[in-house]
Protein backbone atom coordinates (compact mmCIF):
# COMPACT_ATOMS: atom_id res chain seq x y z
CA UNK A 1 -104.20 98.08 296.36
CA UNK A 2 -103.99 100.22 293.50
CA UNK A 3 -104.30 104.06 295.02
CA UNK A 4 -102.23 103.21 298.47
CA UNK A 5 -99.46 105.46 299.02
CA UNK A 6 -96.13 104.11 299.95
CA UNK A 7 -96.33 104.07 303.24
CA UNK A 8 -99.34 102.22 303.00
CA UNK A 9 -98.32 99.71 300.50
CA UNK A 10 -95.08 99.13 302.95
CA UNK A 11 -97.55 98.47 305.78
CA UNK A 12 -98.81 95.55 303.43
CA UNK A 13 -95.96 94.31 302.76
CA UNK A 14 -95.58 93.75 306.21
CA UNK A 15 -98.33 92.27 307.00
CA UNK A 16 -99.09 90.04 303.99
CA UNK A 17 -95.81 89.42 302.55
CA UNK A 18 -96.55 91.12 299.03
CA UNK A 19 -97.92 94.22 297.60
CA UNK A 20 -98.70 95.48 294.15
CA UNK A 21 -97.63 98.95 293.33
CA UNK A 22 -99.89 99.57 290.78
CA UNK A 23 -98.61 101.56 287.16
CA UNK A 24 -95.77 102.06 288.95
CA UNK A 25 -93.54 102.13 285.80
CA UNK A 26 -94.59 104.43 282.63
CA UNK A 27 -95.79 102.64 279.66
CA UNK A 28 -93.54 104.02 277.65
CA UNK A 29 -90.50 102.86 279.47
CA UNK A 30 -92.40 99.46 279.50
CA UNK A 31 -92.68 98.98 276.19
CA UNK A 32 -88.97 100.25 275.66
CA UNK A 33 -88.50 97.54 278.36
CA UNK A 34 -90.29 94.63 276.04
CA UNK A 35 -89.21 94.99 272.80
CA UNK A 36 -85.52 94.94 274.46
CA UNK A 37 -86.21 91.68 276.13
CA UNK A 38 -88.33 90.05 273.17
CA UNK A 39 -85.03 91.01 270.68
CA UNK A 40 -82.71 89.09 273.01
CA UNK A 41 -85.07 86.07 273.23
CA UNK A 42 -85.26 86.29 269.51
CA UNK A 43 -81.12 86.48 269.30
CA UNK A 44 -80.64 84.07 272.36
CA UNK A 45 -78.58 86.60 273.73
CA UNK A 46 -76.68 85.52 276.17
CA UNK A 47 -76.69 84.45 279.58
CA UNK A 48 -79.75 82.20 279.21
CA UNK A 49 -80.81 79.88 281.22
CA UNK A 50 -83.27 77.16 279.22
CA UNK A 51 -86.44 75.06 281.04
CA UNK A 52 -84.76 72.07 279.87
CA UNK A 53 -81.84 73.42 282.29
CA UNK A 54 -84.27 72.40 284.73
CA UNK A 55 -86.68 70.69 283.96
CA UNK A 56 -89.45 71.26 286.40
CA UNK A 57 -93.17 69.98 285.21
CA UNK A 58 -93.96 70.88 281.72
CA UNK A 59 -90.65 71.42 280.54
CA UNK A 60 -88.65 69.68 277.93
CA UNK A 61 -86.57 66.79 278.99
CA UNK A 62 -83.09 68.07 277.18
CA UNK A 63 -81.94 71.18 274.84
CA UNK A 64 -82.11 68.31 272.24
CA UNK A 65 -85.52 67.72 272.82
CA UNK A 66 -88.92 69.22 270.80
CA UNK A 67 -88.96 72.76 272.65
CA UNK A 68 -85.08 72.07 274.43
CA UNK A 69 -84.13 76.12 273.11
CA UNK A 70 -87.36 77.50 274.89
CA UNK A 71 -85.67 80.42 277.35
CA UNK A 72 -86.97 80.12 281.19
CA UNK A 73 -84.91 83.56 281.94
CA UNK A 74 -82.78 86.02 280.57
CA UNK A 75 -79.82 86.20 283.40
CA UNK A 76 -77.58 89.11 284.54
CA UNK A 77 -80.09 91.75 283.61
CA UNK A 78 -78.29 94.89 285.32
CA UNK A 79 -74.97 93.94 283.28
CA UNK A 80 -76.86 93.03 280.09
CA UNK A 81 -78.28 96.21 278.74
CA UNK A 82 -78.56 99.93 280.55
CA UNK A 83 -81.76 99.81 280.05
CA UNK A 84 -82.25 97.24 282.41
CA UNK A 85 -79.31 98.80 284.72
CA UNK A 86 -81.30 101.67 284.98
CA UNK A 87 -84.38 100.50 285.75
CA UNK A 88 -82.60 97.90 288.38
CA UNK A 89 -81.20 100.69 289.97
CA UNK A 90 -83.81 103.96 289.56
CA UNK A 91 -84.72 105.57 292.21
CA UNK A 92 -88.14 105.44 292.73
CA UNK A 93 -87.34 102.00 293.86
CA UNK A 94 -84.14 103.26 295.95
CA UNK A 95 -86.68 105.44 297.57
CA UNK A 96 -89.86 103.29 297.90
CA UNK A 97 -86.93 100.42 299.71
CA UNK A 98 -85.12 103.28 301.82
CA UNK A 99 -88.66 103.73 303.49
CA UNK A 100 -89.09 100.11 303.93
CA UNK A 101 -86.00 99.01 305.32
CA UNK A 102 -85.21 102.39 307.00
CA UNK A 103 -81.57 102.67 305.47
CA UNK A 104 -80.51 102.57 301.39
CA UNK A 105 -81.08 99.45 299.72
CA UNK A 106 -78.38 97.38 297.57
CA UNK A 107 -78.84 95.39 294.55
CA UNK A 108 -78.24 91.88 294.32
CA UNK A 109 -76.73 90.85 291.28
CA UNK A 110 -76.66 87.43 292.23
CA UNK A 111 -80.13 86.86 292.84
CA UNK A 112 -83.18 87.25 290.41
CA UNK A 113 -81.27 90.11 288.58
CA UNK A 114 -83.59 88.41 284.93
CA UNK A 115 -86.10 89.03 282.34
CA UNK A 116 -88.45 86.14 283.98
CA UNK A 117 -90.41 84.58 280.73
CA UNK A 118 -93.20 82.39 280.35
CA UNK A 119 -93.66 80.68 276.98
CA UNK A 120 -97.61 79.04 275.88
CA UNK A 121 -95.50 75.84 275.06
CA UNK A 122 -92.80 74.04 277.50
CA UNK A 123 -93.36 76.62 280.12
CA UNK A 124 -92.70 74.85 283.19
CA UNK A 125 -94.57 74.85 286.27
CA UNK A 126 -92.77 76.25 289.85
CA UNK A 127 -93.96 74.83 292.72
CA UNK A 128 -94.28 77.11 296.19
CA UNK A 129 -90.94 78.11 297.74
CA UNK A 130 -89.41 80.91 299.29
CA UNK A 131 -86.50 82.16 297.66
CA UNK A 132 -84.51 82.49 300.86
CA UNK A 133 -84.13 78.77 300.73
CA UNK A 134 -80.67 79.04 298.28
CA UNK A 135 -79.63 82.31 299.55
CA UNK A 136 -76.87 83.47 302.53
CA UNK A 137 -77.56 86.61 303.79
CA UNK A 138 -76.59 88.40 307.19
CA UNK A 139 -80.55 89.00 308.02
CA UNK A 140 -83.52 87.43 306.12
CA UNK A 141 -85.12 90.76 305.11
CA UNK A 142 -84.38 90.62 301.69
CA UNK A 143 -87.52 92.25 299.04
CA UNK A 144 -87.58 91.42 295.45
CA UNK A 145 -89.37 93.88 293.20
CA UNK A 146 -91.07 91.94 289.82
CA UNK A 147 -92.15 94.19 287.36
CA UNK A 148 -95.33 93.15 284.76
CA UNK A 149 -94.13 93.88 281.04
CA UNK A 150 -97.51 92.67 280.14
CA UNK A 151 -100.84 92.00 281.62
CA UNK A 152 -100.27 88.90 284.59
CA UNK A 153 -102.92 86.50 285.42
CA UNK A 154 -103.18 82.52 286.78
CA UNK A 155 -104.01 81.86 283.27
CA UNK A 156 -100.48 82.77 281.87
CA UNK A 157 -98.53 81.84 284.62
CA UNK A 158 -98.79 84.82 286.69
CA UNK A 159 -97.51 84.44 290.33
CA UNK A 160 -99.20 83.39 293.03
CA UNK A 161 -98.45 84.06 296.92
CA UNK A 162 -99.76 82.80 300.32
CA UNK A 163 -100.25 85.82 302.41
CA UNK A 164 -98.67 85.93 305.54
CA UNK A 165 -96.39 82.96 305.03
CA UNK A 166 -93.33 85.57 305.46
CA UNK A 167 -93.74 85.28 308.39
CA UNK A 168 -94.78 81.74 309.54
CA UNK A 169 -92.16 79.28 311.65
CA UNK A 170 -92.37 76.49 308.99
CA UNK A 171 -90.68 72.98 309.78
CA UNK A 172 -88.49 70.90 307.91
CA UNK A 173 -90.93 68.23 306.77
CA UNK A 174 -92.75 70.97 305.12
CA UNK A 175 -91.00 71.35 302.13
CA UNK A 176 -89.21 68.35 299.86
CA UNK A 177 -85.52 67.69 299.04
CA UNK A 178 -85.76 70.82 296.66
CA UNK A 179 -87.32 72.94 299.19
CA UNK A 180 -90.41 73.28 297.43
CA UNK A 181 -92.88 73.64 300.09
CA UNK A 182 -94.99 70.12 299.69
CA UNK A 183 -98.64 70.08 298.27
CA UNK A 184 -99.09 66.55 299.34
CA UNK A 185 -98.63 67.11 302.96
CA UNK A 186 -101.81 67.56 305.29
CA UNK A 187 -100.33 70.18 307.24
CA UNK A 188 -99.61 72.91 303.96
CA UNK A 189 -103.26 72.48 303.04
CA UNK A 190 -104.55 75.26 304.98
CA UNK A 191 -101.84 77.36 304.08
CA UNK A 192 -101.99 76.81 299.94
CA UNK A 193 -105.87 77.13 300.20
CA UNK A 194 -105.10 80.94 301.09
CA UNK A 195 -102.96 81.43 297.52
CA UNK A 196 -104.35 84.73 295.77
CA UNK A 197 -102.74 85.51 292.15
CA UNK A 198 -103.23 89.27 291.89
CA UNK A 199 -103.61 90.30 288.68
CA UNK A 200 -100.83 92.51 286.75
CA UNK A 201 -100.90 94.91 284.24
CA UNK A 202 -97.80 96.23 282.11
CA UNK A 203 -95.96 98.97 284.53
CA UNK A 204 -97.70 97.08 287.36
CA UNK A 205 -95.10 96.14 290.32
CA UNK A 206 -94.97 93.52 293.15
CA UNK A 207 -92.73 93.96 295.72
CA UNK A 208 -92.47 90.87 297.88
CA UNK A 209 -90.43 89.13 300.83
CA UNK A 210 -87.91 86.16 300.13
CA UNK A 211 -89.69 84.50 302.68
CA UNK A 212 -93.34 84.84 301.15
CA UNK A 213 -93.91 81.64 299.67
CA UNK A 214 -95.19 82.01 295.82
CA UNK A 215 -95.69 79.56 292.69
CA UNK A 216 -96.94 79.90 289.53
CA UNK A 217 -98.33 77.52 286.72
CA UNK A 218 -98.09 77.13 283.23
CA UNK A 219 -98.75 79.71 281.16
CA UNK A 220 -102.36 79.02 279.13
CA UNK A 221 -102.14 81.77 276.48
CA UNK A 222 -101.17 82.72 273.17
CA UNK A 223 -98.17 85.12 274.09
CA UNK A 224 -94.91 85.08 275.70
CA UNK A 225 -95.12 86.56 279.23
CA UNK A 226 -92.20 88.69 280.07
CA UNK A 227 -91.23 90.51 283.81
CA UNK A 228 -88.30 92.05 284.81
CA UNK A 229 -87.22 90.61 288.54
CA UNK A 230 -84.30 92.33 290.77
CA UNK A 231 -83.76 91.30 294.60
CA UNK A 232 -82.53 94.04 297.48
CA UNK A 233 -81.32 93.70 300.76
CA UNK A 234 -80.66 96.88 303.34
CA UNK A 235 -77.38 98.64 303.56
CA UNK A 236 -76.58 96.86 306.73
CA UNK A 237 -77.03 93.11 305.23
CA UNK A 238 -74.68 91.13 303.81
CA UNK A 239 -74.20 88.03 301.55
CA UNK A 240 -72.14 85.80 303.37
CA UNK A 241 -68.52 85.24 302.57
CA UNK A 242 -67.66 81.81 300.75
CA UNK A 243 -71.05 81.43 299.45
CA UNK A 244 -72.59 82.06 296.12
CA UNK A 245 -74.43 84.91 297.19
CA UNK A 246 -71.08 86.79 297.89
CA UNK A 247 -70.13 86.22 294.54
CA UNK A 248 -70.68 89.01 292.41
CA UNK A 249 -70.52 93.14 294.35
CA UNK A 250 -73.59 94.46 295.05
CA UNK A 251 -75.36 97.82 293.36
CA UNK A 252 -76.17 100.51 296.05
CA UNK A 253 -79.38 102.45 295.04
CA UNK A 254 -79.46 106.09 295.45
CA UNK A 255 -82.71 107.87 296.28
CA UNK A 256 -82.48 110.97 294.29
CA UNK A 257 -83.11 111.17 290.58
């Protein structure tokens, strides 16, 4: 996937749910990126959200606990720094969206919009899902674009997807109370047998559909893993009113630099 042009990689998209845009971010912006995120790990800057907050498999039971301070993600990225506004907003991804969803693309700030990290101890497992599943949205074709501050692979957590499941007519007894799409259940083995976990390196991109079903595991290494997630929707869709995507204004992307 690595030389495709964009109209290409959109074509992938498409059809598999998920693409990788390969050193699609300098590595000098990347590191720039990094050593902003790792100092407000270090400083707990907050909003943070902790894995004891949630406590999937592998996390800590409570804050209190042995490991309760280890950060799951950074929140409010575009409002935390401007060096994550910018980058949530530039416009090679205003431009690379525009093409995909044939109209500008907005910013969620509601959604993803976090420095996603993966600590070697009490990082937590995430079992499949879509991330539609919590969101309220006019239409469903929402992208989310997950950038690799350092190299990404099974062995550190990196994030696996089931091609085509974008696109599937999945049933309720699919997926548990959570939504998590269930392991256990005879008729998702076919479908998780088809997982690939594409390996990332730092300034590598994935741009992927909320309804492509991914996971990821724990992470096996001896460093933090850190990625920088932001969701879009087109111009024309629109959070719902009432709900908690409607909470926060969105950020329209321009396409010009």
């Amino acid at each position: 996937m690595s030389g495709l042009l964009p109209d290409d990689q959109i074509a992938v998209l498409r059809k598999q749910g998920f693409v990788v845009a390969r050193q699609f971010v300098d590595a000098e912006r990347v590191a720039a990126l990094r050593a902003l995120a790792e100092r407000h790990l270090r400083e707990h800057v907050a909003p943070i959200e902790y894995e004891a907050d949630l406590r999937y498999p592998g996390a800590p039971e409570s804050r209190a606990a042995e490991g309760g301070l280890t950060v799951r993600r950074l929140l409010s990225a575009y409002a935390r720094d401007p060096l994550f506004a910018q980058w949530a907003t530039d416009p090679g991804i205003g431009q690379w969206l525009a093409r995909y969803f044939s109209e500008p693309a907005v910013l969620s700030t509601v959604h993803h919009n976090c420095v996603m990290t993966k600590h070697p101890a009490y990082g937590s497992l995430t079992g499949w899902h879509q991330d539609i599943r919590y969101w309220s949205f006019s239409d469903t074709d929402l992208v989310s674009c997950w950038l690799a501050l350092g190299p990404e692979k099974r062995e550190n957590g990196g994030l696996s997807f089931i091609p085509g499941s974008h696109a599937a007519a999945f049933t309720a007894d699919q997926f548990d109370g959570q939504k998590f799409f269930r392991d256990d259940a005879p008729q998702n083995a076919d479908w998780i047998a088809r997982a690939v976990c594409p390996e990332l390196e730092a300034g590598d991109v994935v741009f992927f559909h909320c309804r492509t079903l991914h996971a990821a595991q724990g992470n096996r290494s001896d460093r933090v893993k850190l990625s920088v997630v932001h969701t879009y929707h087109p111009q024309s869709c629109h959070p719902v009113p009432g709900t908690r995507s409607a909470s926060q204004p969105g950020v329209p992307l321009e396409t010009q630099g």
